[in-house]
PDB file of N, CA and C in Angstrom:
ATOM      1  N   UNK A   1      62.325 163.339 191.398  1.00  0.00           N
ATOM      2  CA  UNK A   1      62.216 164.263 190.295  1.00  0.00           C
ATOM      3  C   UNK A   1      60.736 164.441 189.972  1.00  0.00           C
ATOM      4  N   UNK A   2      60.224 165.648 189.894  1.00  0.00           N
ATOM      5  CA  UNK A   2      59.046 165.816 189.807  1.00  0.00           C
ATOM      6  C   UNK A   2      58.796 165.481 188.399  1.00  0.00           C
ATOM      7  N   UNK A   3      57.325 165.355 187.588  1.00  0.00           N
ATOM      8  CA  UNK A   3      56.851 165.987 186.738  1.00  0.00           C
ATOM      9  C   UNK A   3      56.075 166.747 186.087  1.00  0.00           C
ATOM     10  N   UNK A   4      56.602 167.155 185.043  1.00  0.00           N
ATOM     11  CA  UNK A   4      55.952 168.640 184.500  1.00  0.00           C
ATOM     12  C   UNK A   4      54.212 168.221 184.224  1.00  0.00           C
ATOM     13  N   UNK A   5      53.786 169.502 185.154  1.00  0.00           N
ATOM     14  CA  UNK A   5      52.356 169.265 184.650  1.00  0.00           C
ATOM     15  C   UNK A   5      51.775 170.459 183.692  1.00  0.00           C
ATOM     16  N   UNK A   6      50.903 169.764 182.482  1.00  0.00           N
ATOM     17  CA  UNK A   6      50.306 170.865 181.971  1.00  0.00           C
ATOM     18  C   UNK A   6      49.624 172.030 182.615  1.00  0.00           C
ATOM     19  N   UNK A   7      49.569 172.928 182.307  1.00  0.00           N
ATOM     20  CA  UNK A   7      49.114 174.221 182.562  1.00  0.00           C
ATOM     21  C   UNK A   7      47.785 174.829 181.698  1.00  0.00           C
ATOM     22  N   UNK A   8      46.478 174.269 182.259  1.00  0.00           N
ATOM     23  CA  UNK A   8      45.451 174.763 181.332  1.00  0.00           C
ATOM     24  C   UNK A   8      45.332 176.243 181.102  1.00  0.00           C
ATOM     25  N   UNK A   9      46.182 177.141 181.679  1.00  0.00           N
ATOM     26  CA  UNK A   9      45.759 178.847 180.847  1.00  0.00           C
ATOM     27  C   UNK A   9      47.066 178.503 180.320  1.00  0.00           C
ATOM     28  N   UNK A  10      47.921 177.927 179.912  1.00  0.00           N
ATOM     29  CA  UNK A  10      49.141 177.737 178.809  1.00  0.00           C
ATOM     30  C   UNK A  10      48.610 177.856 177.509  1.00  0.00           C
ATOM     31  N   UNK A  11      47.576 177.616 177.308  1.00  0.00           N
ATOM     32  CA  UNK A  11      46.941 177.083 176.083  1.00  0.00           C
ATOM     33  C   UNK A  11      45.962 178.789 175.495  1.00  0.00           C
ATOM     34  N   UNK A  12      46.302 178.882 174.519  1.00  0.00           N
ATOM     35  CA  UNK A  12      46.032 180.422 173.785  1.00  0.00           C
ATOM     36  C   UNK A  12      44.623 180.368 174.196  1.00  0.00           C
ATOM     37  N   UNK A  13      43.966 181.395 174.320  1.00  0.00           N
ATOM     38  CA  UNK A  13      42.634 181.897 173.920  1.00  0.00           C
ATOM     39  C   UNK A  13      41.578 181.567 172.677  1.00  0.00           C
ATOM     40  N   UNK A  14      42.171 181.711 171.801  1.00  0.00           N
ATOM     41  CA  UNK A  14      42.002 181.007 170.114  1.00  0.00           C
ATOM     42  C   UNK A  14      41.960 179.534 170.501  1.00  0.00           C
ATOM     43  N   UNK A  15      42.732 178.693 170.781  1.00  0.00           N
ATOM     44  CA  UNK A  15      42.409 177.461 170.711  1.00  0.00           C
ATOM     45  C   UNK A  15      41.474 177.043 171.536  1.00  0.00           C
ATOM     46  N   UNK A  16      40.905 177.207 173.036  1.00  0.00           N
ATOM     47  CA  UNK A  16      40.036 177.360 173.338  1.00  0.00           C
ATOM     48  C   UNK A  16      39.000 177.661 172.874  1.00  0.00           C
ATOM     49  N   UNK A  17      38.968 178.664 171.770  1.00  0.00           N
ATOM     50  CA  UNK A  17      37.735 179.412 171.265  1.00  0.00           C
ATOM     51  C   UNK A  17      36.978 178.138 170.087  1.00  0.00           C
ATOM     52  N   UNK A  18      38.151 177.851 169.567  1.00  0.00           N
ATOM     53  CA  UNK A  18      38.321 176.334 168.334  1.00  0.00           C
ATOM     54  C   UNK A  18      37.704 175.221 169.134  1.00  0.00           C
ATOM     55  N   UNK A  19      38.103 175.086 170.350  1.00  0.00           N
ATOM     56  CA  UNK A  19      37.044 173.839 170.655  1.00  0.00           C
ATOM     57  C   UNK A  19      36.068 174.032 171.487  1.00  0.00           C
ATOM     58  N   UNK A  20      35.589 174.972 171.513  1.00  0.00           N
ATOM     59  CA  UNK A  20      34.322 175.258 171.913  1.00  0.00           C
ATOM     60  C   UNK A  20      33.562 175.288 170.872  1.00  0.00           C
ATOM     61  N   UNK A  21      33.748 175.768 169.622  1.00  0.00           N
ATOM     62  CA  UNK A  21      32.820 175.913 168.401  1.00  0.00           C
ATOM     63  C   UNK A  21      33.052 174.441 168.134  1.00  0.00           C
ATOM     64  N   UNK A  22      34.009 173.783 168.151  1.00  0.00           N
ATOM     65  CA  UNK A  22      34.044 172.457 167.454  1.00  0.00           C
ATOM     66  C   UNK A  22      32.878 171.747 168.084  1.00  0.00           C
ATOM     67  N   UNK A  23      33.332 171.760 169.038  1.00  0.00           N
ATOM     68  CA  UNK A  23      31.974 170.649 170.211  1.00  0.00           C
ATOM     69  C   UNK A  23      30.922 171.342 170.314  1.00  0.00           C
ATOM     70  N   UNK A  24      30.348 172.685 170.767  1.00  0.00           N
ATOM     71  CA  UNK A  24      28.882 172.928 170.318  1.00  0.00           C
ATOM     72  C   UNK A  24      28.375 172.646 168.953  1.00  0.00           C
ATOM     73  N   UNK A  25      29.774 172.481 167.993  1.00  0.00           N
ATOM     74  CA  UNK A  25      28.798 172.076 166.607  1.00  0.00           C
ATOM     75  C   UNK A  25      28.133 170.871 166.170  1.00  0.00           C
ATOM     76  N   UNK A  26      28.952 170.057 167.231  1.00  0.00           N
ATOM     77  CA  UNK A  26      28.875 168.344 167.488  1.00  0.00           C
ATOM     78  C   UNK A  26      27.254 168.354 168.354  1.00  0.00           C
ATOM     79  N   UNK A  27      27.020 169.206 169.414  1.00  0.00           N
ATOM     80  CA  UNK A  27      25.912 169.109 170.312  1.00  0.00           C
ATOM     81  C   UNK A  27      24.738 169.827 169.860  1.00  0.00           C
ATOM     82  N   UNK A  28      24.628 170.867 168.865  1.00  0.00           N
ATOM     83  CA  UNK A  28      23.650 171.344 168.548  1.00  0.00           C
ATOM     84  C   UNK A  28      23.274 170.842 167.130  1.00  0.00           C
ATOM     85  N   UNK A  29      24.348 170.449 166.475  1.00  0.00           N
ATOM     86  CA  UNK A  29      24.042 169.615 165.549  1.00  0.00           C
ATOM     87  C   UNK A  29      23.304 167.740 165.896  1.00  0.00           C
ATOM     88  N   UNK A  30      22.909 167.365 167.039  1.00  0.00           N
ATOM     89  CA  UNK A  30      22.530 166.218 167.469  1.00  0.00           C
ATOM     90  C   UNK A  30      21.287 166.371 168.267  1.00  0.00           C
ATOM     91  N   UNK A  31      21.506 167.837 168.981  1.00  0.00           N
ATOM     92  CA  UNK A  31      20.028 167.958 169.993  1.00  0.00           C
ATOM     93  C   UNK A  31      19.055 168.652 169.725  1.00  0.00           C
ATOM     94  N   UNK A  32      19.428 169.266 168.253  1.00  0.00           N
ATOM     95  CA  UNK A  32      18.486 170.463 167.187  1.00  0.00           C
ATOM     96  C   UNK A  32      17.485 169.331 166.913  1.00  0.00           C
ATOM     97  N   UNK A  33      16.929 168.860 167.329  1.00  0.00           N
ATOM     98  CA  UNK A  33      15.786 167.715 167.078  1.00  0.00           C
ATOM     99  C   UNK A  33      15.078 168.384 165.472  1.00  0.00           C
ATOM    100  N   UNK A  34      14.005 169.335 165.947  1.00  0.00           N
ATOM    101  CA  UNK A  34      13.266 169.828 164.567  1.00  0.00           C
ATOM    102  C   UNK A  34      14.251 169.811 163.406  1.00  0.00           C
ATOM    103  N   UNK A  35      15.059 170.365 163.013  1.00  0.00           N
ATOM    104  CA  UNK A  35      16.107 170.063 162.144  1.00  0.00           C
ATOM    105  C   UNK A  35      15.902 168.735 161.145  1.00  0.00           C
ATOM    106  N   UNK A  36      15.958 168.049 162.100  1.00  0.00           N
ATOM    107  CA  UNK A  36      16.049 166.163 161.257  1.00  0.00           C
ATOM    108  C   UNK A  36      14.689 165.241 161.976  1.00  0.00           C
ATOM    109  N   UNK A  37      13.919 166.050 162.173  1.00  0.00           N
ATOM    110  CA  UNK A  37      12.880 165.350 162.847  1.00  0.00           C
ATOM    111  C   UNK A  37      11.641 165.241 161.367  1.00  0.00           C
ATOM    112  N   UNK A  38      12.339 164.445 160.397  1.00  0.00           N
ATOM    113  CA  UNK A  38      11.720 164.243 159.390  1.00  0.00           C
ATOM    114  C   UNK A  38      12.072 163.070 158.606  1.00  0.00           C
ATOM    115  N   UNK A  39      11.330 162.016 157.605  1.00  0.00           N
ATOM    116  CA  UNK A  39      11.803 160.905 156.922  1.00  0.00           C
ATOM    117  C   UNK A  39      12.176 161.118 155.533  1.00  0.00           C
ATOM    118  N   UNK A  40      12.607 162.509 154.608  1.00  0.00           N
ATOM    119  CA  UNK A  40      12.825 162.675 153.618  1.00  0.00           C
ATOM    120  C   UNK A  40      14.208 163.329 153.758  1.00  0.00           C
ATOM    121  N   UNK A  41      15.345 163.278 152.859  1.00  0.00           N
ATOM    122  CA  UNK A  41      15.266 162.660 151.882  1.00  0.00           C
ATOM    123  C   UNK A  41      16.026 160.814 152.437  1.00  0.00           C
ATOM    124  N   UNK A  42      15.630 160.057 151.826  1.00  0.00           N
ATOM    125  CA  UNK A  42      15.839 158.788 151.983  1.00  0.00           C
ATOM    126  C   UNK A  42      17.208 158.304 151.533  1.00  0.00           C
ATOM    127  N   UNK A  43      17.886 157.428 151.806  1.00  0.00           N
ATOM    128  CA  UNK A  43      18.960 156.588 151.535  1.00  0.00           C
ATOM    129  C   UNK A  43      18.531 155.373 151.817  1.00  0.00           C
ATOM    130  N   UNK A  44      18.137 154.574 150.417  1.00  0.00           N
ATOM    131  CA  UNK A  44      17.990 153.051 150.344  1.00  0.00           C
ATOM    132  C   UNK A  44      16.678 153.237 151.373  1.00  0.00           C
ATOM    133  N   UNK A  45      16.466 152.256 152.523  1.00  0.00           N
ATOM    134  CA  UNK A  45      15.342 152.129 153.308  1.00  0.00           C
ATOM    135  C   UNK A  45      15.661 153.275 154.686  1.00  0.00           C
ATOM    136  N   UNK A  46      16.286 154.068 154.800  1.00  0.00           N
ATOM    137  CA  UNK A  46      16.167 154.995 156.044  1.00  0.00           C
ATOM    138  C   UNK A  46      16.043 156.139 155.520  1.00  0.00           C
ATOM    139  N   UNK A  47      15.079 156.302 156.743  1.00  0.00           N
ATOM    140  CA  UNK A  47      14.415 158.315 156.265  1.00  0.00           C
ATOM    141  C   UNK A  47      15.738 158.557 157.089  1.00  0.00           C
ATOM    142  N   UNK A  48      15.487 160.229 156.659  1.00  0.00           N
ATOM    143  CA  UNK A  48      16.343 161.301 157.071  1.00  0.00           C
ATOM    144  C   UNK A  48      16.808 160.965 158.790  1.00  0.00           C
ATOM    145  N   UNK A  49      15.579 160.840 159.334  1.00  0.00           N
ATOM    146  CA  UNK A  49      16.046 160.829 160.813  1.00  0.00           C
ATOM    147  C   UNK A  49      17.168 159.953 161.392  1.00  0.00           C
ATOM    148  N   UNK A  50      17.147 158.461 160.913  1.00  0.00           N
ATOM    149  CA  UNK A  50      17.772 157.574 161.008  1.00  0.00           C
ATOM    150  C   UNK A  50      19.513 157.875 160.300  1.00  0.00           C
ATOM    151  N   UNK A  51      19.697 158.260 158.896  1.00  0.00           N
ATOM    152  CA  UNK A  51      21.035 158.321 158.956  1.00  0.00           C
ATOM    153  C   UNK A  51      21.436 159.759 159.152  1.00  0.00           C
ATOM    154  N   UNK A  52      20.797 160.333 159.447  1.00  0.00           N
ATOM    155  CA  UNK A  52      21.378 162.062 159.969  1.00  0.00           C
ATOM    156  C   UNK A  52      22.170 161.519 161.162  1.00  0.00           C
ATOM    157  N   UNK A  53      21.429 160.599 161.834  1.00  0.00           N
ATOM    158  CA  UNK A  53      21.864 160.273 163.496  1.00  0.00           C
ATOM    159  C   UNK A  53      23.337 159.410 163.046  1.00  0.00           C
ATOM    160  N   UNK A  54      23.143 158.636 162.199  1.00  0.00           N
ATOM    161  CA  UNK A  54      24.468 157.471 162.340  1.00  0.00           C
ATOM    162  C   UNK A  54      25.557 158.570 161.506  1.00  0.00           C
ATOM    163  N   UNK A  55      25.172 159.893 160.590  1.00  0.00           N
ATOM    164  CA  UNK A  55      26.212 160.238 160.062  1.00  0.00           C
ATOM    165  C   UNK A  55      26.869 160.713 161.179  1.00  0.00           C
ATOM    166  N   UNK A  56      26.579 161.403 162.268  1.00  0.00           N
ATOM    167  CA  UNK A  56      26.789 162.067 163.615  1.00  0.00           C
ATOM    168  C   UNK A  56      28.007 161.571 164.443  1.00  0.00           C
ATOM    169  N   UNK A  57      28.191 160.091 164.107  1.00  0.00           N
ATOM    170  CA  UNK A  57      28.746 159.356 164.497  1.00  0.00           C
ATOM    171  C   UNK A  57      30.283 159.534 164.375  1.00  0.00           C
ATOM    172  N   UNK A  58      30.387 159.014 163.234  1.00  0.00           N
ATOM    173  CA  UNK A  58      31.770 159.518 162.441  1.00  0.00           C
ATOM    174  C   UNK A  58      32.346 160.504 163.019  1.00  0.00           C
ATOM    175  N   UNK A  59      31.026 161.806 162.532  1.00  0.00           N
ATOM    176  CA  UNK A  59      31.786 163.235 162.451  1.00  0.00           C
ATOM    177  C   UNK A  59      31.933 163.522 164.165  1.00  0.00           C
ATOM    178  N   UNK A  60      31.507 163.437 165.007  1.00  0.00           N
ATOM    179  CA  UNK A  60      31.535 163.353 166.376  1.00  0.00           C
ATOM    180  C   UNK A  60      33.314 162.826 167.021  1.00  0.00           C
ATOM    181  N   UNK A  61      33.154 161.816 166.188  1.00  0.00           N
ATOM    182  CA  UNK A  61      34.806 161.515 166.515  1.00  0.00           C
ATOM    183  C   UNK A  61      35.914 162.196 166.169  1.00  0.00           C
ATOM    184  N   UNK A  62      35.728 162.618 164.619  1.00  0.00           N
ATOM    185  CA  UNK A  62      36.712 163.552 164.488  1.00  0.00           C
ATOM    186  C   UNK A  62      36.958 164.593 164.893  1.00  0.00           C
ATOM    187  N   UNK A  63      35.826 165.434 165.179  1.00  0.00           N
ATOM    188  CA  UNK A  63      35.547 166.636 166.222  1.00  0.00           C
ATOM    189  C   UNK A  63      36.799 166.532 167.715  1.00  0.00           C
ATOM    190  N   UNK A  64      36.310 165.234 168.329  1.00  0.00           N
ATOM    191  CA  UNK A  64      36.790 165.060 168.991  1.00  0.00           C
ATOM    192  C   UNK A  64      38.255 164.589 169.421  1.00  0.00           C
ATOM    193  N   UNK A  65      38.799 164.409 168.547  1.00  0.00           N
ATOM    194  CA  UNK A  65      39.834 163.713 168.013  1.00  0.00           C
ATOM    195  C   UNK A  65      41.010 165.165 167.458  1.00  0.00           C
ATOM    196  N   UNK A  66      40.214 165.965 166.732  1.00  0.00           N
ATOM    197  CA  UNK A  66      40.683 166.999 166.409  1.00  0.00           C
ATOM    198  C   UNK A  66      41.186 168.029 167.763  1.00  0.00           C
ATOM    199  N   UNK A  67      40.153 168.061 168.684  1.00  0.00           N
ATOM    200  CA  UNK A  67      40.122 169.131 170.309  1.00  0.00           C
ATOM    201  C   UNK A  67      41.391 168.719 170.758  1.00  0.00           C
ATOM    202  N   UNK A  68      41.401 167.272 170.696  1.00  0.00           N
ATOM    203  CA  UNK A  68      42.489 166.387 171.317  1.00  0.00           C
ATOM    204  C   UNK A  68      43.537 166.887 171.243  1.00  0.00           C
ATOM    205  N   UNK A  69      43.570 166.421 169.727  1.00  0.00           N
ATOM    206  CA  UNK A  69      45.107 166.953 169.519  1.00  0.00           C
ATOM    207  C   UNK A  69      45.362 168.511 169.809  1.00  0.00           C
ATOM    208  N   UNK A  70      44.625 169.578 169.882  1.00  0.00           N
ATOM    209  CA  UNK A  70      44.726 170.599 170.279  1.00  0.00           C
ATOM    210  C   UNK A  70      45.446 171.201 171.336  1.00  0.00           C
ATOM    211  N   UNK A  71      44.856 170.040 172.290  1.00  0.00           N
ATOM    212  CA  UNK A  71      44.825 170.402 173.891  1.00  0.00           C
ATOM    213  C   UNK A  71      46.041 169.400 174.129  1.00  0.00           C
ATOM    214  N   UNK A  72      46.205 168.519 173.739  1.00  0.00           N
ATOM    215  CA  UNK A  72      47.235 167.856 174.411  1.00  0.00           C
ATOM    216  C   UNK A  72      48.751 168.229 174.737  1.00  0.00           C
ATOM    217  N   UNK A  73      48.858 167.844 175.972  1.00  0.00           N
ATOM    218  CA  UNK A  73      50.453 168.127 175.981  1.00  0.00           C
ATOM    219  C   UNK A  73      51.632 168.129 175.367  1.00  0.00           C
ATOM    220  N   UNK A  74      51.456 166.802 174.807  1.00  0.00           N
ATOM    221  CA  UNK A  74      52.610 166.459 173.544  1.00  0.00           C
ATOM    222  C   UNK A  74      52.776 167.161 172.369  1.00  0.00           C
ATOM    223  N   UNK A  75      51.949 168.274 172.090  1.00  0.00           N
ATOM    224  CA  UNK A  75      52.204 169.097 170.763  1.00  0.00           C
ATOM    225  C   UNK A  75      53.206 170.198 171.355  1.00  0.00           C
ATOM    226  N   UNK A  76      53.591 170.774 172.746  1.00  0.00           N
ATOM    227  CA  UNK A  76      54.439 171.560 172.945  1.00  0.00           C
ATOM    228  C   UNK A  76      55.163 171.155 173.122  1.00  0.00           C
ATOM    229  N   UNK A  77      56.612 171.860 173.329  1.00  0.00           N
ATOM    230  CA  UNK A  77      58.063 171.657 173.449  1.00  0.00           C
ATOM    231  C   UNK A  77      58.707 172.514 174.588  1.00  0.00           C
ATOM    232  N   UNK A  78      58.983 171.960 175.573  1.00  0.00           N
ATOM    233  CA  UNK A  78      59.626 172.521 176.840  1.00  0.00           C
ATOM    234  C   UNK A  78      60.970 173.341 176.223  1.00  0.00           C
ATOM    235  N   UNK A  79      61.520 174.261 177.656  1.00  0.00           N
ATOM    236  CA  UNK A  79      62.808 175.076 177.128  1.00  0.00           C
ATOM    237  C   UNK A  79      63.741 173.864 176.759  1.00  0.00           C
ATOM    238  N   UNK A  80      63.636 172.906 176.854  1.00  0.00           N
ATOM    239  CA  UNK A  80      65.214 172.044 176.396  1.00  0.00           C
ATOM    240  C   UNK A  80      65.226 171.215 175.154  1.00  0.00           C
ATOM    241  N   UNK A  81      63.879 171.224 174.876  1.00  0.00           N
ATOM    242  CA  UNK A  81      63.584 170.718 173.506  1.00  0.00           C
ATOM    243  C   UNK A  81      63.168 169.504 173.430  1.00  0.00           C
ATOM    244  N   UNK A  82      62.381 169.034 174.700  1.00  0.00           N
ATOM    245  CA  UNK A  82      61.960 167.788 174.653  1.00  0.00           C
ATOM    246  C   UNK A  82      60.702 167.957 175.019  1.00  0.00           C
ATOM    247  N   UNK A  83      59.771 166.736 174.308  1.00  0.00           N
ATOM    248  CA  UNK A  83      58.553 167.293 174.830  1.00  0.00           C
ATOM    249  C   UNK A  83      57.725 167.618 176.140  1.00  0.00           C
ATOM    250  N   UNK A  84      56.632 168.174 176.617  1.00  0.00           N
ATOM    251  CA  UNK A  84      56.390 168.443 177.227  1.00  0.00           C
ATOM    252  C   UNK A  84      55.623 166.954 178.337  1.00  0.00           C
ATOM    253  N   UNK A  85      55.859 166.844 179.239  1.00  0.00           N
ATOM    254  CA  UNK A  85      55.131 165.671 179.720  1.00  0.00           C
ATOM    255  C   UNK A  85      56.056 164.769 179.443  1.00  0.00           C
ATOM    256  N   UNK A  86      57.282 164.356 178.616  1.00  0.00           N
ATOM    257  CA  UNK A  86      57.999 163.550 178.972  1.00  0.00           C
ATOM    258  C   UNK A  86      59.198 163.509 179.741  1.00  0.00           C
ATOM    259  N   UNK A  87      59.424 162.096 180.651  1.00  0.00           N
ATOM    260  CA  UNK A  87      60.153 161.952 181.890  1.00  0.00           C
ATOM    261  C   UNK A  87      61.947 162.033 181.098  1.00  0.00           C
ATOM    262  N   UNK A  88      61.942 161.180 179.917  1.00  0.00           N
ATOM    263  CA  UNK A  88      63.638 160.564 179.750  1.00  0.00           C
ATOM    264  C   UNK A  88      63.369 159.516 180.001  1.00  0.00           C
ATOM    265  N   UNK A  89      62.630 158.567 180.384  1.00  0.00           N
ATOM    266  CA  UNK A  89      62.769 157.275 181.255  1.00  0.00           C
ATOM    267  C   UNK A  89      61.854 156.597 180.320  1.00  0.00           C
ATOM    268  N   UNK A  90      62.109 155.103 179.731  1.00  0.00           N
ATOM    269  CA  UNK A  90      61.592 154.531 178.991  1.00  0.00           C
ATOM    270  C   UNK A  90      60.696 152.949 179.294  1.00  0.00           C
ATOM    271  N   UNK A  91      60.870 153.090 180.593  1.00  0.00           N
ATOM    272  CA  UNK A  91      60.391 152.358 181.343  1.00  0.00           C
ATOM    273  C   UNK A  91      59.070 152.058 181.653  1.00  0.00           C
ATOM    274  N   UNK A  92      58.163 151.021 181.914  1.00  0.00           N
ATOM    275  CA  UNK A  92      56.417 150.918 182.153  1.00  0.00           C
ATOM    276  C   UNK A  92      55.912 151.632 183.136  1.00  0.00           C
ATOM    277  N   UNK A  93      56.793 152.135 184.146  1.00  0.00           N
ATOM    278  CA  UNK A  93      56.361 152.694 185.254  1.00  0.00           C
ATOM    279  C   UNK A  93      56.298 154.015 185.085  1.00  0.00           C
ATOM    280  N   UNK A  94      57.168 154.360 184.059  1.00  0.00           N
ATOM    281  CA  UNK A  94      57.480 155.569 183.964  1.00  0.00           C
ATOM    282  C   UNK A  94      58.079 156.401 184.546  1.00  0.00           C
ATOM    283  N   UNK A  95      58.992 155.828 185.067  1.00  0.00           N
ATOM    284  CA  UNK A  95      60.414 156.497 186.136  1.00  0.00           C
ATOM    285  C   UNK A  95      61.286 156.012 186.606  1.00  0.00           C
ATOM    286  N   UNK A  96      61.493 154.604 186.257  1.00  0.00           N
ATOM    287  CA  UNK A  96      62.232 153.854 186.594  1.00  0.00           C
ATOM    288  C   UNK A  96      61.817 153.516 188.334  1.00  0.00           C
ATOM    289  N   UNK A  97      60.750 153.647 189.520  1.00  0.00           N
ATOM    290  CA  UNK A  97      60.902 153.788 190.478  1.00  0.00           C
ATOM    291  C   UNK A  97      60.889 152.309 191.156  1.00  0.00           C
ATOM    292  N   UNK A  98      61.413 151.745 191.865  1.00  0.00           N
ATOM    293  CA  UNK A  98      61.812 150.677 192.849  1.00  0.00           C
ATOM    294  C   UNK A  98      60.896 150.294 193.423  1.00  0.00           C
TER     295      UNK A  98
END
């Protein structure tokens, strides 16, 4: 029994479009150097440069985290009403195979 593989043009135009802005906002927001290439305004003992970079952090994940769930298989529903990418088989191997 085969299984179903995702289909990357399955996936709308729009959502594509969503994580492309998501992640260039993640990359130009980190490699815009001049931007934060400064020590004001301060938090406790770090200039600007220092926690601009660690806030990056966080928000980088959720970005990413967000695409995820976008793109992933498991948010659709095949014609039979089960999800997409799953076998029926509950097994470690994932198919029960011998």
């Amino acid at each position: 029994m085969s299984q179903p593989t995702s289909n990357p043009k399955s996936h709308r135009p729009i959502t594509w479009a969503v994580i492309t802005v998501l992640l260039l906002a993640a990359l130009v927001g980190t490699l815009w150097v001049p931007f934060y290439a400064r020590t004001t305004p301060k938090i406790g003992a770090f200039p600007f440069f220092y926690w601009y970079q660690l806030l990056w952090v966080p928000v980088v994940a959720v970005l990413s985290w967000i695409c995820y769930l976008l793109i992933r298989p498991g948010n659709r529903r095949g014609s039979d009403g089960h999800r997409a990418g799953s076998s029926g088989f509950s097994g470690r191997d994932g198919g029960g195979r011998s």
